[in-house]
C-alpha atoms as a PDB file:
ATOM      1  CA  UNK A   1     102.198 112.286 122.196  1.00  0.00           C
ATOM      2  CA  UNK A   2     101.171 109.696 119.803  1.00  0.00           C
ATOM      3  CA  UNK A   3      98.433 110.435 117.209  1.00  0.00           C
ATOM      4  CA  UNK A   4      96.193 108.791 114.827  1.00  0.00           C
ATOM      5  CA  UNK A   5      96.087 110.197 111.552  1.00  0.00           C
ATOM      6  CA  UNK A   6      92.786 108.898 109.780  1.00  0.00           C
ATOM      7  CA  UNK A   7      92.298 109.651 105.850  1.00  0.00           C
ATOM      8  CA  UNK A   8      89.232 108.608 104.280  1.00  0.00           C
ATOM      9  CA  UNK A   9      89.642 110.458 100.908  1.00  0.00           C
ATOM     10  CA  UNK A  10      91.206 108.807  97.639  1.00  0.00           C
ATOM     11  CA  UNK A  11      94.567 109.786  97.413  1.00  0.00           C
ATOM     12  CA  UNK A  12      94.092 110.606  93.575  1.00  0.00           C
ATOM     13  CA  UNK A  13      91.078 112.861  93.964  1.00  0.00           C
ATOM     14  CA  UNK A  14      92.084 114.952  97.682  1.00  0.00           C
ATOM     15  CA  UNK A  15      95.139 116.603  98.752  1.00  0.00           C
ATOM     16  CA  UNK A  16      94.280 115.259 102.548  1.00  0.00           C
ATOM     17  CA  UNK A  17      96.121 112.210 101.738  1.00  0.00           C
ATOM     18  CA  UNK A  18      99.842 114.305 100.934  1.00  0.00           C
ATOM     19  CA  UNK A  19      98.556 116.603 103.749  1.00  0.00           C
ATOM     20  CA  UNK A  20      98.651 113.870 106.084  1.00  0.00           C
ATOM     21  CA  UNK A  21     102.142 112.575 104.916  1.00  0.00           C
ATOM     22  CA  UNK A  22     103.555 116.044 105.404  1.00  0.00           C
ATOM     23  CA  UNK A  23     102.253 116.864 109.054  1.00  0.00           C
ATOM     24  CA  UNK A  24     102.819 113.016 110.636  1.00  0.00           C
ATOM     25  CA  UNK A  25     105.430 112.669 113.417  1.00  0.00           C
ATOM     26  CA  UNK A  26     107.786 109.932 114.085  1.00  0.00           C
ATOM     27  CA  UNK A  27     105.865 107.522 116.420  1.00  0.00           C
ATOM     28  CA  UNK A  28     102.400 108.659 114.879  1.00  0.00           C
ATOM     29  CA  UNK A  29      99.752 106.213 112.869  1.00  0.00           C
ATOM     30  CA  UNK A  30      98.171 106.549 109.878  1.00  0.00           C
ATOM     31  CA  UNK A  31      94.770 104.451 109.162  1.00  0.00           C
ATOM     32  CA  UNK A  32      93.381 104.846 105.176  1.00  0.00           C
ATOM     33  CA  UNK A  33      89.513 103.949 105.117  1.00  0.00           C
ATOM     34  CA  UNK A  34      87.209 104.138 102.821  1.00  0.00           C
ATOM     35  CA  UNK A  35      88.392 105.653  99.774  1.00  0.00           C
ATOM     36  CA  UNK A  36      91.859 106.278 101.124  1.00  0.00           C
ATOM     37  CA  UNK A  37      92.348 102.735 101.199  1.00  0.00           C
ATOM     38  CA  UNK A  38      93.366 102.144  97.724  1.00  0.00           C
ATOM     39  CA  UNK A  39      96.992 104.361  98.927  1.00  0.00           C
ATOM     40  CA  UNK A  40      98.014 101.289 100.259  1.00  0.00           C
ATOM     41  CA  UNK A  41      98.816  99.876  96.746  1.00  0.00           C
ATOM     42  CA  UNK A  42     102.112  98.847  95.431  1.00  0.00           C
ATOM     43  CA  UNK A  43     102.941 101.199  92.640  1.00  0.00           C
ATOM     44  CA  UNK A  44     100.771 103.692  92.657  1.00  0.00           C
ATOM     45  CA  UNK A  45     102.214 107.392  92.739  1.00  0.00           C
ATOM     46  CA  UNK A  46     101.477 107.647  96.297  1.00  0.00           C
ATOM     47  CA  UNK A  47     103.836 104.296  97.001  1.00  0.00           C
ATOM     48  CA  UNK A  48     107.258 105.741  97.476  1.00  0.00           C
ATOM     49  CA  UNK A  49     105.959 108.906  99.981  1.00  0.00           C
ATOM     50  CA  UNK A  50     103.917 106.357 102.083  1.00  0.00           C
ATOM     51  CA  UNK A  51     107.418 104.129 102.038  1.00  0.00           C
ATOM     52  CA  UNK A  52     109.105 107.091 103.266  1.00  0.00           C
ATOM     53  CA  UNK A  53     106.951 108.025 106.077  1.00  0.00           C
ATOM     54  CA  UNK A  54     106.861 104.434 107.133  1.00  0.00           C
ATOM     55  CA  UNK A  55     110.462 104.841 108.313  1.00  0.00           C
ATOM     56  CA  UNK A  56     109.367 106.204 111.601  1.00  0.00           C
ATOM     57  CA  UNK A  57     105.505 105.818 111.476  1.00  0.00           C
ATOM     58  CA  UNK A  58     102.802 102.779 111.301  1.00  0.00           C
ATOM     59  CA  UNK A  59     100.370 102.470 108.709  1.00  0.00           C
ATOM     60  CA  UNK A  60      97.355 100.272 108.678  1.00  0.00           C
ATOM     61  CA  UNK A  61      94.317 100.035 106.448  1.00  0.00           C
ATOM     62  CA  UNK A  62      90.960  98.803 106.776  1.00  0.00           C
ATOM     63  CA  UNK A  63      91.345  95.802 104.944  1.00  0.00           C
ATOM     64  CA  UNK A  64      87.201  95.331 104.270  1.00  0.00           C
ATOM     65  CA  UNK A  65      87.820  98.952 102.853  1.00  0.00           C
ATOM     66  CA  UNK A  66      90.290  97.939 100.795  1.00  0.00           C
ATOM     67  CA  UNK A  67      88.321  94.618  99.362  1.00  0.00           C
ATOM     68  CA  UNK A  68      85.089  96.178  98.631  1.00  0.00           C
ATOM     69  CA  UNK A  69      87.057  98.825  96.331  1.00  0.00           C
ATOM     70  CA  UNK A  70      88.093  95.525  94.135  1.00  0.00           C
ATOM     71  CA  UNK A  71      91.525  95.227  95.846  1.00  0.00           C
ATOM     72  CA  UNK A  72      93.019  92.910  97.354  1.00  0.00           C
ATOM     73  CA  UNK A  73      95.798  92.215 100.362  1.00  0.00           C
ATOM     74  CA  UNK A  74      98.012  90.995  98.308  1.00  0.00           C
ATOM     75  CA  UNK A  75      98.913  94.212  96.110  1.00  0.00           C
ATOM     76  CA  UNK A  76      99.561  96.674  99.443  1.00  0.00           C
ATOM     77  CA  UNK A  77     102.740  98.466  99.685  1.00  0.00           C
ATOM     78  CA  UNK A  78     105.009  96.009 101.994  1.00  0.00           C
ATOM     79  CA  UNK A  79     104.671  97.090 105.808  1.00  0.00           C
ATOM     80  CA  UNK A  80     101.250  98.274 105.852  1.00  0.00           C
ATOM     81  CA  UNK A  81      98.732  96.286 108.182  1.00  0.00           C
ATOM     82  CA  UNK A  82      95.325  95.286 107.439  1.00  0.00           C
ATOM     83  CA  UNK A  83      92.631  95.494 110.290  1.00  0.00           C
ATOM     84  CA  UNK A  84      89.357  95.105 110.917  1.00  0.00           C
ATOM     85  CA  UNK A  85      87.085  97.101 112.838  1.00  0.00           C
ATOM     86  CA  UNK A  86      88.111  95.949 116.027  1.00  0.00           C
ATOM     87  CA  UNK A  87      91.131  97.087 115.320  1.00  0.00           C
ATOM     88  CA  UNK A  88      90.573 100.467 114.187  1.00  0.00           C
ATOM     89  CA  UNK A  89      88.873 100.989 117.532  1.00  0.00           C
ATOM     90  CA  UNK A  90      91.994  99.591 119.148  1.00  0.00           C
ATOM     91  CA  UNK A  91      94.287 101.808 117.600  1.00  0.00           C
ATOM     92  CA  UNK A  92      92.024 105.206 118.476  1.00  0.00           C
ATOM     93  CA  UNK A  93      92.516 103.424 122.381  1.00  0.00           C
ATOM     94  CA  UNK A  94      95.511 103.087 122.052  1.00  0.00           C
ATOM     95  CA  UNK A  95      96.405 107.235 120.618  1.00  0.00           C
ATOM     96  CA  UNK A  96      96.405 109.928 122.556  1.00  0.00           C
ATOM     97  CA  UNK A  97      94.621 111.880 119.820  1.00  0.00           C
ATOM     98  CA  UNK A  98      93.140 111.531 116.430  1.00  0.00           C
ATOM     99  CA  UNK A  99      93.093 113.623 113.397  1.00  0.00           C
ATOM    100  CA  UNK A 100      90.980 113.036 110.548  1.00  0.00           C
ATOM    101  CA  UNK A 101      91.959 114.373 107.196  1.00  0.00           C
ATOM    102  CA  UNK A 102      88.810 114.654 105.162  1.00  0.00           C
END
Protein backbone atom coordinates (compact mmCIF):
# COMPACT_ATOMS: atom_id res chain seq x y z
CA UNK A 1 0.00 0.00 0.00
CA UNK A 2 1.49 3.13 -1.21
CA UNK A 3 1.37 6.30 0.97
CA UNK A 4 1.86 9.92 0.82
CA UNK A 5 3.88 11.33 3.40
CA UNK A 6 3.16 15.23 3.52
CA UNK A 7 5.51 17.54 5.83
CA UNK A 8 4.76 21.05 6.06
CA UNK A 9 7.11 21.97 8.98
CA UNK A 10 10.81 23.38 8.51
CA UNK A 11 13.06 20.72 8.88
CA UNK A 12 15.34 22.95 11.22
CA UNK A 13 12.62 24.00 13.64
CA UNK A 14 10.26 20.31 13.88
CA UNK A 15 11.25 16.86 14.40
CA UNK A 16 8.19 15.82 11.84
CA UNK A 17 10.57 16.16 9.09
CA UNK A 18 13.27 13.13 10.63
CA UNK A 19 9.97 11.53 11.82
CA UNK A 20 8.86 11.19 8.42
CA UNK A 21 12.28 9.87 7.09
CA UNK A 22 12.26 7.21 9.78
CA UNK A 23 8.62 5.72 9.31
CA UNK A 24 8.56 5.92 5.11
CA UNK A 25 8.40 2.58 3.24
CA UNK A 26 10.00 1.59 0.09
CA UNK A 27 7.47 2.57 -2.66
CA UNK A 28 6.03 5.49 -0.42
CA UNK A 29 6.13 9.51 -1.36
CA UNK A 30 7.15 12.23 0.41
CA UNK A 31 5.75 15.91 -0.60
CA UNK A 32 7.59 19.04 1.58
CA UNK A 33 5.19 22.20 1.48
CA UNK A 34 5.25 25.10 2.96
CA UNK A 35 7.95 25.41 5.32
CA UNK A 36 9.21 21.90 4.74
CA UNK A 37 10.13 22.90 1.43
CA UNK A 38 13.41 24.41 2.09
CA UNK A 39 14.59 20.24 2.97
CA UNK A 40 14.88 19.95 -0.51
CA UNK A 41 18.19 21.95 -0.54
CA UNK A 42 21.54 20.75 -1.53
CA UNK A 43 23.67 20.84 1.54
CA UNK A 44 21.75 21.40 4.17
CA UNK A 45 21.99 18.87 7.22
CA UNK A 46 18.90 17.25 6.17
CA UNK A 47 20.59 16.47 2.45
CA UNK A 48 22.30 13.17 2.96
CA UNK A 49 19.06 11.42 5.06
CA UNK A 50 16.64 12.67 2.29
CA UNK A 51 19.43 11.07 -0.32
CA UNK A 52 19.15 7.99 1.57
CA UNK A 53 15.52 7.54 1.68
CA UNK A 54 15.35 8.41 -1.96
CA UNK A 55 16.86 4.99 -2.70
CA UNK A 56 13.52 3.35 -2.57
CA UNK A 57 11.08 6.34 -2.19
CA UNK A 58 9.93 9.58 -4.38
CA UNK A 59 10.20 12.93 -3.20
CA UNK A 60 8.59 15.98 -4.63
CA UNK A 61 8.18 19.53 -3.43
CA UNK A 62 5.91 22.23 -4.07
CA UNK A 63 8.02 24.19 -6.12
CA UNK A 64 5.80 27.74 -5.55
CA UNK A 65 6.57 26.68 -1.83
CA UNK A 66 9.90 26.50 -2.37
CA UNK A 67 10.20 30.04 -4.45
CA UNK A 68 8.26 32.16 -2.18
CA UNK A 69 10.75 31.04 0.76
CA UNK A 70 13.62 32.85 -1.53
CA UNK A 71 14.76 29.53 -3.08
CA UNK A 72 15.11 28.50 -6.03
CA UNK A 73 14.95 25.05 -8.34
CA UNK A 74 18.14 25.12 -9.02
CA UNK A 75 19.74 24.48 -5.41
CA UNK A 76 17.34 21.12 -4.62
CA UNK A 77 18.99 18.00 -3.67
CA UNK A 78 19.31 16.01 -7.20
CA UNK A 79 16.15 13.63 -7.67
CA UNK A 80 13.60 15.60 -6.01
CA UNK A 81 10.60 16.84 -8.28
CA UNK A 82 9.01 20.11 -8.28
CA UNK A 83 5.12 20.31 -8.74
CA UNK A 84 2.53 22.45 -8.76
CA UNK A 85 -0.74 22.19 -7.31
CA UNK A 86 -2.12 20.08 -9.79
CA UNK A 87 0.22 17.87 -9.02
CA UNK A 88 0.04 17.59 -5.43
CA UNK A 89 -3.60 16.68 -5.98
CA UNK A 90 -2.40 14.06 -8.43
CA UNK A 91 -0.15 12.44 -6.23
CA UNK A 92 -2.91 12.22 -3.11
CA UNK A 93 -5.06 10.32 -6.34
CA UNK A 94 -2.74 8.49 -7.05
CA UNK A 95 -1.86 7.05 -2.90
CA UNK A 96 -3.74 4.87 -1.24
CA UNK A 97 -3.33 6.96 1.92
CA UNK A 98 -1.84 10.11 3.20
CA UNK A 99 -0.08 11.07 6.29
CA UNK A 100 0.64 14.45 7.26
CA UNK A 101 3.46 15.15 9.62
CA UNK A 102 2.75 18.47 11.24
Amino acid sequence: MAMLHIVNKSPFERVAFESCLRYVKAGDSILMIEDASVGAIEGTKFADQLKAAMADTSVYVLGGDLAARGMSEDRMIEGIKSVDYAGFVELVADNEKTQSWV
